[in-house]
Protein backbone atom coordinates (compact mmCIF):
# COMPACT_ATOMS: atom_id res chain seq x y z
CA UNK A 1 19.90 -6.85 1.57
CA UNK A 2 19.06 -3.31 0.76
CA UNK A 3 15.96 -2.60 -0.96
CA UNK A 4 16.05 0.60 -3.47
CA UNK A 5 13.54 0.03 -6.13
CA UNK A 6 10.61 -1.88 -7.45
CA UNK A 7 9.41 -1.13 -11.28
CA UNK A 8 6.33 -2.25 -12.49
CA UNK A 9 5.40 -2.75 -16.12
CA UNK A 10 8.41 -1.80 -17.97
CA UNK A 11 7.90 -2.12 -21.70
CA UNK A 12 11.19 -3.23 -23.31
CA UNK A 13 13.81 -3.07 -20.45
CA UNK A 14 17.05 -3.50 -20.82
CA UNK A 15 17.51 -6.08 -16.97
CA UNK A 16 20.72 -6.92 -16.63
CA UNK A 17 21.46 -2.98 -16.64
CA UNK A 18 18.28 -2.31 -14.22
CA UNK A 19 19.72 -5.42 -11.86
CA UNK A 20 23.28 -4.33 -11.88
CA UNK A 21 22.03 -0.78 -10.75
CA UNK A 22 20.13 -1.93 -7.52
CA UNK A 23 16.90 -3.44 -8.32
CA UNK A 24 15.61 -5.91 -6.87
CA UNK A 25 12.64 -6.57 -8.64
CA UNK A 26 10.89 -6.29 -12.36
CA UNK A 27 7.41 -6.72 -13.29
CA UNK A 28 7.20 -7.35 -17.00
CA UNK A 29 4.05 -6.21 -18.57
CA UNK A 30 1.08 -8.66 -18.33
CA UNK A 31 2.40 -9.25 -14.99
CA UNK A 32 -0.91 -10.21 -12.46
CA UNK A 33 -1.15 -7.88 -9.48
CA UNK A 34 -1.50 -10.35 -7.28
CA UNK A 35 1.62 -12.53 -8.39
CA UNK A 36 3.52 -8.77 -8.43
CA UNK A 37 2.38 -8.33 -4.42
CA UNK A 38 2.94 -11.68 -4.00
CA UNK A 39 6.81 -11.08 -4.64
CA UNK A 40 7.05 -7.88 -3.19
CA UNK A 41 5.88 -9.21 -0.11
CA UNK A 42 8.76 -12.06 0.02
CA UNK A 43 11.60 -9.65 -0.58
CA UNK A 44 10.13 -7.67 2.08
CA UNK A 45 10.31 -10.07 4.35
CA UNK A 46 13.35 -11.91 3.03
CA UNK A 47 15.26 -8.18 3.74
CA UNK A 48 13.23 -7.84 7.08
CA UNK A 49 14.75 -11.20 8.36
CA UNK A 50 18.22 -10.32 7.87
């Protein structure tokens, strides 16, 4: 898996478009920080594995 972008806090996004282009993660607003490094630390590590 190739990792491009992360977004954080994204105030009416339009996802499907966003996913479809590469991302690989969204943080809606309201989102905890810790939750947010939480995930970004699994697809890290997900992509590192492979």
């Amino acid at each position: 898996m190739k990792i491009s972008n992360t977004i954080i806090s994204l105030i009416n996004p339009d996802y499907l478009f966003l996913y479809n282009a590469g991302i690989v993660v969204l943080f809606g607003p309201g989102t905890s920080v810790a939750a947010a490094g939480k995930k970004i630390l699994e697809v890290l590590l997900a992509a590192h594995e492979e």
